[in-house]
N, C-alpha and C. Protein backbone atom coordinates (compact mmCIF):
# COMPACT_ATOMS: atom_id res chain seq x y z
N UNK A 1 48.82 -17.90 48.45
CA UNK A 1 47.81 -16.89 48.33
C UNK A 1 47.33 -16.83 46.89
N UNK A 2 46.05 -16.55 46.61
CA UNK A 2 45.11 -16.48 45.45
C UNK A 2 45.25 -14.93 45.37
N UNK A 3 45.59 -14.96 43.86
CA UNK A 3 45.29 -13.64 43.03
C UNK A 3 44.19 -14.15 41.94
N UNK A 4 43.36 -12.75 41.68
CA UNK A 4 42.00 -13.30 41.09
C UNK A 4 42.74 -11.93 39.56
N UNK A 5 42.06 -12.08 38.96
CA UNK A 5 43.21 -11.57 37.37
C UNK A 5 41.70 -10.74 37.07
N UNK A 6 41.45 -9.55 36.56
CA UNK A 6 40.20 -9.23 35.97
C UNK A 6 39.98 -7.64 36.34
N UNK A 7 39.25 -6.95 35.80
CA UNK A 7 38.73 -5.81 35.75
C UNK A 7 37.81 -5.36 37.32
N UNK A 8 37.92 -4.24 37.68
CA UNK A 8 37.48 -3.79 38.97
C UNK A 8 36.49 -3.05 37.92
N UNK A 9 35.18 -2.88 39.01
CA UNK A 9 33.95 -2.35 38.30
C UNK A 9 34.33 -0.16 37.88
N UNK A 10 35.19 0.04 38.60
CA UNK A 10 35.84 1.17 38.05
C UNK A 10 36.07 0.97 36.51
N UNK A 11 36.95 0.39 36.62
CA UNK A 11 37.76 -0.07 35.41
C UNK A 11 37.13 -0.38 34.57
N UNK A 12 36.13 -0.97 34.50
CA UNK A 12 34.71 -1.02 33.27
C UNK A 12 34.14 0.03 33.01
N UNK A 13 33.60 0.81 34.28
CA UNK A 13 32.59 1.84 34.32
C UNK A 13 33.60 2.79 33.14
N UNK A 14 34.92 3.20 33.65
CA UNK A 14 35.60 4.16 32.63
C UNK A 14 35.64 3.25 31.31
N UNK A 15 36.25 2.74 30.85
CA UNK A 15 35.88 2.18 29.32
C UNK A 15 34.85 2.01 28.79
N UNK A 16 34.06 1.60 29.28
CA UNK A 16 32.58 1.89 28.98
C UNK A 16 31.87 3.60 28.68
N UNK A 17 32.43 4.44 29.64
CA UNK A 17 32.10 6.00 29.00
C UNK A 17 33.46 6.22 28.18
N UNK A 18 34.38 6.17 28.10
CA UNK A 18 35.07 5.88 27.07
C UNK A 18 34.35 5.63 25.91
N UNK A 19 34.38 4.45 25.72
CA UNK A 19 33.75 3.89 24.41
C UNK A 19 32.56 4.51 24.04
N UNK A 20 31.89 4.98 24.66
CA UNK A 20 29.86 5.83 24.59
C UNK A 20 30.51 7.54 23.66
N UNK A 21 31.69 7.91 24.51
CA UNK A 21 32.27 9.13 24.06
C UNK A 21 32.54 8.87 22.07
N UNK A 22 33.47 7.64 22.23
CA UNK A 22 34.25 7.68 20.51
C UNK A 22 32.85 7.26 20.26
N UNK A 23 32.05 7.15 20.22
CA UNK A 23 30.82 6.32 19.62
C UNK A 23 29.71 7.04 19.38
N UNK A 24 29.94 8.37 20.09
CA UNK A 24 29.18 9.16 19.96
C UNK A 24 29.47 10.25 18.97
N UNK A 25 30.79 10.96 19.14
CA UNK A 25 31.58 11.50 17.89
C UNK A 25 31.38 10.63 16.43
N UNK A 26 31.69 10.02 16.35
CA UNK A 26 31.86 8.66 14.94
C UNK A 26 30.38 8.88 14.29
N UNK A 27 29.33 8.92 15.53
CA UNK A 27 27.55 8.14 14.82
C UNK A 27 27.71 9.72 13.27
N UNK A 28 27.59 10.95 13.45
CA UNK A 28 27.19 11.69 12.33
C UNK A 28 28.22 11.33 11.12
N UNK A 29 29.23 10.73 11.46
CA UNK A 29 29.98 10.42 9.71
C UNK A 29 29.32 9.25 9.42
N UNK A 30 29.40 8.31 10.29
CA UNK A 30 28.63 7.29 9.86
C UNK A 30 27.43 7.40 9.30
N UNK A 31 26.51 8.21 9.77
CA UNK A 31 25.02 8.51 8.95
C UNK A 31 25.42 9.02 7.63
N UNK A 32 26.59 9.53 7.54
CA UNK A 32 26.72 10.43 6.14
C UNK A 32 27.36 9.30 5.37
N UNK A 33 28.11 8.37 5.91
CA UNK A 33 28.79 7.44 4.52
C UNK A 33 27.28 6.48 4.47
N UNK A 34 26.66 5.90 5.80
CA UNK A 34 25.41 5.35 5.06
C UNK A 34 24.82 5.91 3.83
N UNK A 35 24.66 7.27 4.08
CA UNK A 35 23.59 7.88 2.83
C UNK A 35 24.57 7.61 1.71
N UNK A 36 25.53 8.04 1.37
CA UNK A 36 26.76 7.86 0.26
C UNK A 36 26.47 6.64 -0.23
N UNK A 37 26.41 5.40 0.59
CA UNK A 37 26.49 3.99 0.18
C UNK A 37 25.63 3.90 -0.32
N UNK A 38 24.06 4.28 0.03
CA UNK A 38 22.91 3.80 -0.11
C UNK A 38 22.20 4.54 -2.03
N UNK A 39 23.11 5.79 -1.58
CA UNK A 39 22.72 6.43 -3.20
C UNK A 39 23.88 5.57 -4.35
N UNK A 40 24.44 5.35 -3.57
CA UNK A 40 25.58 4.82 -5.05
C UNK A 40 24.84 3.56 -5.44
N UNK A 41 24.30 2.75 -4.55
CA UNK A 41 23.95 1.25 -4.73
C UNK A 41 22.55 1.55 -5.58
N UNK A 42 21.60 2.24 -4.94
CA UNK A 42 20.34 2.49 -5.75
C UNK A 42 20.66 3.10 -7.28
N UNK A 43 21.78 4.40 -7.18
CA UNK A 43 21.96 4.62 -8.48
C UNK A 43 22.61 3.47 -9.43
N UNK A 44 23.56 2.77 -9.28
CA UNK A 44 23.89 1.64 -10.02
C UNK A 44 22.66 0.59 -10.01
N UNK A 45 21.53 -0.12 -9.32
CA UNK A 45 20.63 -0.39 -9.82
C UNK A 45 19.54 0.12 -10.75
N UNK A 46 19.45 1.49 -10.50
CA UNK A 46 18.97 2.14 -11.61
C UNK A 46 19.56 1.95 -13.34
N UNK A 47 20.44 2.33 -12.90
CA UNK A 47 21.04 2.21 -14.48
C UNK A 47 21.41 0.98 -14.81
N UNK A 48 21.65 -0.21 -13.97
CA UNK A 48 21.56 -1.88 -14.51
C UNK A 48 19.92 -1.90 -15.00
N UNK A 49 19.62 -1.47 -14.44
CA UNK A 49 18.14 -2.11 -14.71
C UNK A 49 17.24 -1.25 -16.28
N UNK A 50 17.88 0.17 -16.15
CA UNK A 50 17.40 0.90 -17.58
C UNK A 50 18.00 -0.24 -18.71
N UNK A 51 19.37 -0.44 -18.26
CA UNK A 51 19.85 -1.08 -19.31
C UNK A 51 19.43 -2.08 -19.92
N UNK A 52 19.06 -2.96 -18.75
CA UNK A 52 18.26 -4.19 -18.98
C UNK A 52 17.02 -3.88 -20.14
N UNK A 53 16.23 -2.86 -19.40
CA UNK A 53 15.20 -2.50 -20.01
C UNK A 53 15.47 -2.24 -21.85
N UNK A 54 16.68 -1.32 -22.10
CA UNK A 54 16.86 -1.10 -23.68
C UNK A 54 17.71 -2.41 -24.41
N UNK A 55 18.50 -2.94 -23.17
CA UNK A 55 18.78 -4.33 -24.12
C UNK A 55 17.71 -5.52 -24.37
N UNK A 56 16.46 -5.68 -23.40
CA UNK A 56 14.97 -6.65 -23.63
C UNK A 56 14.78 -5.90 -25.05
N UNK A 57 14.34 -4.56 -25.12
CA UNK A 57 13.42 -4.00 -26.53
C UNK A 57 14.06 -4.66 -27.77
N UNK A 58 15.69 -4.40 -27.31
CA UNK A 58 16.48 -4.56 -29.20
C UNK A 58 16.30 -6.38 -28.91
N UNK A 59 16.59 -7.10 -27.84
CA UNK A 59 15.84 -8.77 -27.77
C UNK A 59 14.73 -9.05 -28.31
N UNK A 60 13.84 -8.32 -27.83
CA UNK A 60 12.51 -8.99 -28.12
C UNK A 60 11.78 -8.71 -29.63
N UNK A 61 12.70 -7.59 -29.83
CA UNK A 61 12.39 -6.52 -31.03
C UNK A 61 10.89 -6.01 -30.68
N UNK A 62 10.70 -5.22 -29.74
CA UNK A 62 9.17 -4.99 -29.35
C UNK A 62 9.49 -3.38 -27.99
N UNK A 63 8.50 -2.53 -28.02
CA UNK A 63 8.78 -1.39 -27.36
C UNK A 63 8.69 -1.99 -26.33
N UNK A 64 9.81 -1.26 -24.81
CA UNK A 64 10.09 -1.68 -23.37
C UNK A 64 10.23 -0.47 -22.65
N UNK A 65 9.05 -1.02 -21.87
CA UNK A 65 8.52 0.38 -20.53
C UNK A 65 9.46 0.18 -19.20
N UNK A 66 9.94 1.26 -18.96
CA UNK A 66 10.70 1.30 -17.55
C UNK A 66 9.95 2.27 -16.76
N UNK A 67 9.13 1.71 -15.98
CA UNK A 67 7.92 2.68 -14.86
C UNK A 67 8.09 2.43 -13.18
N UNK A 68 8.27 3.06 -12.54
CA UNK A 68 7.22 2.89 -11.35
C UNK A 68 5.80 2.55 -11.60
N UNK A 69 4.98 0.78 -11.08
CA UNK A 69 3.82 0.57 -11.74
C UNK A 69 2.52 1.11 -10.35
N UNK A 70 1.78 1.21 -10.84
CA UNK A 70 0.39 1.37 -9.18
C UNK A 70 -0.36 0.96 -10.23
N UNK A 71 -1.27 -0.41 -9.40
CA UNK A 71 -2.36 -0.39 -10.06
C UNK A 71 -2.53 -1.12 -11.81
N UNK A 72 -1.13 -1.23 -12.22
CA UNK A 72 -1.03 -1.88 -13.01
C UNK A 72 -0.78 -0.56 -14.52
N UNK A 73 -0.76 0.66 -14.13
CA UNK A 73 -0.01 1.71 -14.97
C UNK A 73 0.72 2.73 -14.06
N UNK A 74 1.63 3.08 -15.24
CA UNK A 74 2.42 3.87 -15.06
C UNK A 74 2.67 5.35 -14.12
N UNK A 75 3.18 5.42 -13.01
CA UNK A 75 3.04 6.53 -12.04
C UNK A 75 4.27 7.04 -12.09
N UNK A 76 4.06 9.11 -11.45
CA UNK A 76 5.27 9.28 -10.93
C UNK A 76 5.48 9.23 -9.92
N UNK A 77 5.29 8.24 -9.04
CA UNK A 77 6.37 7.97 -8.00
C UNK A 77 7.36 6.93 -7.91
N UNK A 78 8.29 7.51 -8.41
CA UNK A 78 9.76 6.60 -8.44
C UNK A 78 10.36 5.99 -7.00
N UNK A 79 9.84 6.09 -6.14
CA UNK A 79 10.30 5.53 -5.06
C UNK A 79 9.55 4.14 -4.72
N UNK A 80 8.51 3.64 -5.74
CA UNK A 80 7.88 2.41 -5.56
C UNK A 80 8.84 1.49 -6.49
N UNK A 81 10.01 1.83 -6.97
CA UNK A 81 10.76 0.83 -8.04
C UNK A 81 10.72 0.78 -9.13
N UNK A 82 11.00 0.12 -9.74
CA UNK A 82 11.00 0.58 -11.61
C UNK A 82 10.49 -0.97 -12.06
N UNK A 83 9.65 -1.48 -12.65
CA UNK A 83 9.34 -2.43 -13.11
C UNK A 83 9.41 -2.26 -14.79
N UNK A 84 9.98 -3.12 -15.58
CA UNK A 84 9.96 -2.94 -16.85
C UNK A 84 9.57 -4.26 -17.28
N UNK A 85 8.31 -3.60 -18.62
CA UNK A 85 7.70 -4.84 -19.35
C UNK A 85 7.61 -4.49 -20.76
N UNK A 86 7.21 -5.49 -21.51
CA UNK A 86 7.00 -5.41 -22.87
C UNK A 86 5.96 -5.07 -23.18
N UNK A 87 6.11 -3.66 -23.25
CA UNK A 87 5.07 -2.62 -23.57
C UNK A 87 4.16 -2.97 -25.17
N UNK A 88 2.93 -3.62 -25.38
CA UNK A 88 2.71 -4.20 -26.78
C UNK A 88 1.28 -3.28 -27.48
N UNK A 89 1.02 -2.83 -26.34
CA UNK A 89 -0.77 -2.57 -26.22
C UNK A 89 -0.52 -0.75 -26.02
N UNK A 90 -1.33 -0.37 -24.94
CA UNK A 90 -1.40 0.99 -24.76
C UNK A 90 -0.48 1.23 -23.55
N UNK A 91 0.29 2.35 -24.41
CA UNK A 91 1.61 2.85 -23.27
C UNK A 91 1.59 3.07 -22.25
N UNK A 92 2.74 2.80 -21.17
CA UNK A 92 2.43 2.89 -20.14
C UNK A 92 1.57 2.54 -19.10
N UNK A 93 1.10 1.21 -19.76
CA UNK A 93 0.16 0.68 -18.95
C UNK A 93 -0.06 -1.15 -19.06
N UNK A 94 -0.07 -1.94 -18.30
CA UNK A 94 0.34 -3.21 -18.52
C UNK A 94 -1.63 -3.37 -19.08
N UNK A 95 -1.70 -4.13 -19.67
CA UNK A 95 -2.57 -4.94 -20.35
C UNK A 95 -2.24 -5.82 -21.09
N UNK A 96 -3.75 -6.87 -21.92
CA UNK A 96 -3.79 -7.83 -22.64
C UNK A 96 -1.76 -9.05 -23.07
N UNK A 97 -1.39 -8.15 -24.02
CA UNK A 97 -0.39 -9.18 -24.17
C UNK A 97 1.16 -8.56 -23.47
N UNK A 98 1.00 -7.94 -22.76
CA UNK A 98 1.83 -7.23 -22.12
C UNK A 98 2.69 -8.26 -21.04
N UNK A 99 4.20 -8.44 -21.07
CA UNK A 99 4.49 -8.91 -20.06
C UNK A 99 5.82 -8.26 -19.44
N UNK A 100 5.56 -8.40 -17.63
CA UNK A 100 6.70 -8.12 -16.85
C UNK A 100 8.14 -8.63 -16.84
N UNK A 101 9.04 -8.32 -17.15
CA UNK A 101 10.46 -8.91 -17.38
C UNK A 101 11.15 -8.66 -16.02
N UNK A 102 10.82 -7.51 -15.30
CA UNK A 102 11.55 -7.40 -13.55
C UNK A 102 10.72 -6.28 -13.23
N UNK A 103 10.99 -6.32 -11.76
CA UNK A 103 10.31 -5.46 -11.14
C UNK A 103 11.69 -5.19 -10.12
N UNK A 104 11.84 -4.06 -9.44
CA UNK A 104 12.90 -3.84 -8.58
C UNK A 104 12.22 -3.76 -7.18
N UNK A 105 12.93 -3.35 -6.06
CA UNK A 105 12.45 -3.18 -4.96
C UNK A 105 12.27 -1.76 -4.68
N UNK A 106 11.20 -1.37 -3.99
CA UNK A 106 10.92 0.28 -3.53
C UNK A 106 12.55 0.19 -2.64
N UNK A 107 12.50 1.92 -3.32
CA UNK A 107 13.56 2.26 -2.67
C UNK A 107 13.29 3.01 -1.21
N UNK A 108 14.34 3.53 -0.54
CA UNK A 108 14.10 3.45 1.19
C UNK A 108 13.21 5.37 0.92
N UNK A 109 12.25 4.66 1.85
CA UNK A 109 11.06 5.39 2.20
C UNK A 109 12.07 7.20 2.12
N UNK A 110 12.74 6.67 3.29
CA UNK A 110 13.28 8.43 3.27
C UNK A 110 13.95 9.20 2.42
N UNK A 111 13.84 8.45 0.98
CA UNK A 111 14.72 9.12 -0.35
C UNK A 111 13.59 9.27 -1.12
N UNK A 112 14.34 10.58 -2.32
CA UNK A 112 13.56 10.97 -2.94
C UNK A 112 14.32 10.45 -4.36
N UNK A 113 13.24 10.02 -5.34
CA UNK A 113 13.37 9.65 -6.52
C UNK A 113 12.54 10.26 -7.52
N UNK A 114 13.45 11.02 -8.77
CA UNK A 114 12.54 11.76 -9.41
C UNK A 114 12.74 11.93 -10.77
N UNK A 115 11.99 11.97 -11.72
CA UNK A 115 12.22 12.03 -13.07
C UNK A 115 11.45 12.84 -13.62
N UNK A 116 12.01 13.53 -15.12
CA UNK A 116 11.14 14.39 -15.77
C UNK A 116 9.53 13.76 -16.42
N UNK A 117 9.78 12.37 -16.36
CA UNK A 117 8.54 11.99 -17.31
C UNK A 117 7.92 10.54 -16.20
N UNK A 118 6.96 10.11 -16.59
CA UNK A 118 6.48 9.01 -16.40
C UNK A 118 6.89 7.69 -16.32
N UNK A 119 7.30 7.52 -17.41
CA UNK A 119 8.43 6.41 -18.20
C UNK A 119 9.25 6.36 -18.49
N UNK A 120 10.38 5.46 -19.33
CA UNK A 120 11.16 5.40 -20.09
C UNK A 120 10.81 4.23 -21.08
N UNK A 121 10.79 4.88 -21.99
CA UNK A 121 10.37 3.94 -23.34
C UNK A 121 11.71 3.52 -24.30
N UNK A 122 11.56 2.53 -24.67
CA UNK A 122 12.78 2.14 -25.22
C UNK A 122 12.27 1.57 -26.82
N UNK A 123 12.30 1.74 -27.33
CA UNK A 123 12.14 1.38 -29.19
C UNK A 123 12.68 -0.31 -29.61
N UNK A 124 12.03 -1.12 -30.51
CA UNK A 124 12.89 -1.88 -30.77
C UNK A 124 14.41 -1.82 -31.49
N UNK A 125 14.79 -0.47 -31.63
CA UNK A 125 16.49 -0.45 -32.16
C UNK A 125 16.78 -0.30 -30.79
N UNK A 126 16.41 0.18 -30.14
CA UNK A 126 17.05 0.73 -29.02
C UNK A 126 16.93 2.21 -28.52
N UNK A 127 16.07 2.61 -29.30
CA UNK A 127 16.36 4.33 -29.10
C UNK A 127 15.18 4.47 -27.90
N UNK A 128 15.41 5.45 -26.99
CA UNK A 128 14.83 6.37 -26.07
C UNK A 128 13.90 7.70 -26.69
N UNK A 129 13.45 7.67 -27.94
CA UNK A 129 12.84 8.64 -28.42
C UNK A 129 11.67 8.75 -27.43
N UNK A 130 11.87 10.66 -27.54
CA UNK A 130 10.81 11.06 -26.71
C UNK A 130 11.06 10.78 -24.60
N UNK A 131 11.74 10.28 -24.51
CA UNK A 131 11.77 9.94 -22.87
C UNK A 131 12.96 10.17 -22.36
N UNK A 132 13.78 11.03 -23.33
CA UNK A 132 15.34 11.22 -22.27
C UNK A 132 15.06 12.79 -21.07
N UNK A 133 15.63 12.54 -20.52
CA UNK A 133 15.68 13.27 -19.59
C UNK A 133 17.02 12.93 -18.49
N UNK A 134 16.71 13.14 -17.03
CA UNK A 134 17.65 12.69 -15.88
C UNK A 134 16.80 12.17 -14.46
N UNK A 135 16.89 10.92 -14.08
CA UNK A 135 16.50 10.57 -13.07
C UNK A 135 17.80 10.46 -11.78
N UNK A 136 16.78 10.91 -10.77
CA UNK A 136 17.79 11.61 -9.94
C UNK A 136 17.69 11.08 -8.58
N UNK A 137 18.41 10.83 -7.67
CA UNK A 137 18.11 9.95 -6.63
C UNK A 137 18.84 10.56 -5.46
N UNK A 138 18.16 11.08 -4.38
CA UNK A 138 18.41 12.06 -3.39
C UNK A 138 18.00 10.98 -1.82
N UNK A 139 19.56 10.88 -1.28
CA UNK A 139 19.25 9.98 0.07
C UNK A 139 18.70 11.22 1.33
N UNK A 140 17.41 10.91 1.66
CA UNK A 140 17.68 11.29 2.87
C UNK A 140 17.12 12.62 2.53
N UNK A 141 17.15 13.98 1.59
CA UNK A 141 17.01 14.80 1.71
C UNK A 141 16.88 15.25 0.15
N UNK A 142 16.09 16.43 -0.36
CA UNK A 142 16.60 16.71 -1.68
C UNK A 142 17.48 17.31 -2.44
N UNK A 143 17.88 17.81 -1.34
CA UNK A 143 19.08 18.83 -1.56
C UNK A 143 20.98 17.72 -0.93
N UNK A 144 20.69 16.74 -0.88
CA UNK A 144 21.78 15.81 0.12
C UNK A 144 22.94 16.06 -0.95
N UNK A 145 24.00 15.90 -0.91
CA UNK A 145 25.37 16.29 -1.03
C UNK A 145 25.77 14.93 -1.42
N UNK A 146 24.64 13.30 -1.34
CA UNK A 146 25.40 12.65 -1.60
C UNK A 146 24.64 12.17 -2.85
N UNK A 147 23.38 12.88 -3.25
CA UNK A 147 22.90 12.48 -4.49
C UNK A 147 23.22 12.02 -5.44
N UNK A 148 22.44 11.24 -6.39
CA UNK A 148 23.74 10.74 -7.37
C UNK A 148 22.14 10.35 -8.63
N UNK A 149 22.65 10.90 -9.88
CA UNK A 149 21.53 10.77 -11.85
C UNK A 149 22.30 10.10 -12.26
N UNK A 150 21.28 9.42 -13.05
CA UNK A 150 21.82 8.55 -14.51
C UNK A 150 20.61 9.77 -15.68
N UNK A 151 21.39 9.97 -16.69
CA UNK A 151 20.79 10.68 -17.98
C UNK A 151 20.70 9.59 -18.93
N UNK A 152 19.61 9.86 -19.58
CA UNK A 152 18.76 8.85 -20.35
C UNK A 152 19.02 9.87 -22.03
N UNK A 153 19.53 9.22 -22.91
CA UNK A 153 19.18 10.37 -23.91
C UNK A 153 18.73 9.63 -25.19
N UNK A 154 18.47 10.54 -26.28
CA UNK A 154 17.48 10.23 -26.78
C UNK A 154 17.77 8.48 -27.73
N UNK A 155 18.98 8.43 -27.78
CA UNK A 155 19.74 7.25 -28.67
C UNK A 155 19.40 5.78 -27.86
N UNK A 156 18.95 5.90 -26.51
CA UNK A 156 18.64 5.13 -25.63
C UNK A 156 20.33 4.82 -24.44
N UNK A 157 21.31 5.70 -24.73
CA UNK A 157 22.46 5.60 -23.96
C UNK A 157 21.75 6.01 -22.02
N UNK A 158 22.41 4.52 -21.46
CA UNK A 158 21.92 5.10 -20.12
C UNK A 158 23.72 5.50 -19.75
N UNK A 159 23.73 6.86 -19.03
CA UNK A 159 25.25 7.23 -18.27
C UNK A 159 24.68 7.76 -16.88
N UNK A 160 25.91 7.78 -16.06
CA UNK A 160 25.91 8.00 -14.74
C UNK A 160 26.45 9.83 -15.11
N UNK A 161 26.04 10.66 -14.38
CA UNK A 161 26.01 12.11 -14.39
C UNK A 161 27.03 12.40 -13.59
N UNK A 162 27.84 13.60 -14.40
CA UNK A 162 28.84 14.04 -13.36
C UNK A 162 28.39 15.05 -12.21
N UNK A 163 27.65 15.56 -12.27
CA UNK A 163 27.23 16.80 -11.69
C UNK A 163 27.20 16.31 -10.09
N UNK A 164 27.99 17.11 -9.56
CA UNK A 164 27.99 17.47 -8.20
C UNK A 164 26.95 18.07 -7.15
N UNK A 165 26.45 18.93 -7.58
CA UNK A 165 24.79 19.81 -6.88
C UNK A 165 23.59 18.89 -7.87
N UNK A 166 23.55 17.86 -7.59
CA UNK A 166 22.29 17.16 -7.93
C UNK A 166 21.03 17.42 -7.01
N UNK A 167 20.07 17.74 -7.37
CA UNK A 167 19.00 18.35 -6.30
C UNK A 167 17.74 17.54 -6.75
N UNK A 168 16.91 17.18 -5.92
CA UNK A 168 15.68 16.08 -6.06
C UNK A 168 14.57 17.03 -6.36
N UNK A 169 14.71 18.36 -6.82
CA UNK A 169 13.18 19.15 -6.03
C UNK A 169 12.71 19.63 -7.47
């Protein structure tokens, strides 16, 4: 006699709502460590990339713009990316001998990115005169819990912010 070895369609049907059940519990942490992941990664590109920006100026020995660009000047909307160039001509705005050193990628549509100023200008020593402030990066919401700043100050030091209630608004 033949025995056949395998699952009766019962026996699927329950593991299958089984599995829909844990899978359904799990989805809201999971949305919340996505957002967590997604602000930590954008905030550490942020601040690789400021850096970049104040270590090109003291390189090139020449002032270095860190903008969101439209149009070819300087905007506030930080959620189109930060492009930094060798600012030579009129600030904040690419022209004549002006050139692009990187451009980043827009960050995800449903975050908010925000800064006190326009720019970040960087000096050929290195200094941030005039453009420190805190850029602030809010997944998902402006008020999100998993937000995460880098502070810009005036010496041109980029740091990651301790502050816990970081708010985009």
């Amino acid at each position: 006699m033949k025995t056949c070895a395998g699952f009766t369609l019962i026996e699927l049907m329950t593991t299958l709502v089984v599995a829909m059940v844990l899978i359904s519990i799990a989805m809201p942490s999971l949305a919340s460590l996505y957002h967590a992941y997604r602000a930590d990664s954008a905030i550490r590109t942020i601040q690789s990339t400021l850096q970049l920006a104040r270590n090109s100026a003291i390189s090139y020995g020449s002032r270095v713009t860190a903008c969101p660009l439209q149009e070819g000047t300087c905007t506030q909307d930080w959620t189109l990316g930060i492009t930094i160039f060798i600012d030579r001509g009129d600030s904040n705005t690419i022209d004549g001998s002006d050139k692009i050193l990187l451009t980043t990628d827009n960050f995800h549509q449903s975050d908010f990115v925000t800064y006190n100023r326009t720019a970040v200008r960087f000096q050929p020593d290195g200094l941030a005169s005039g453009t420190n402030g805190t850029l602030r990066y809010c997944p998902n919401s402006v008020s999100s819990k998993h937000s995460k700043a880098v502070i810009i100050n005036q010496a041109g030091r980029v740091r990651f912010s301790k502050d816990s209630n970081i708010r985009c608004d």
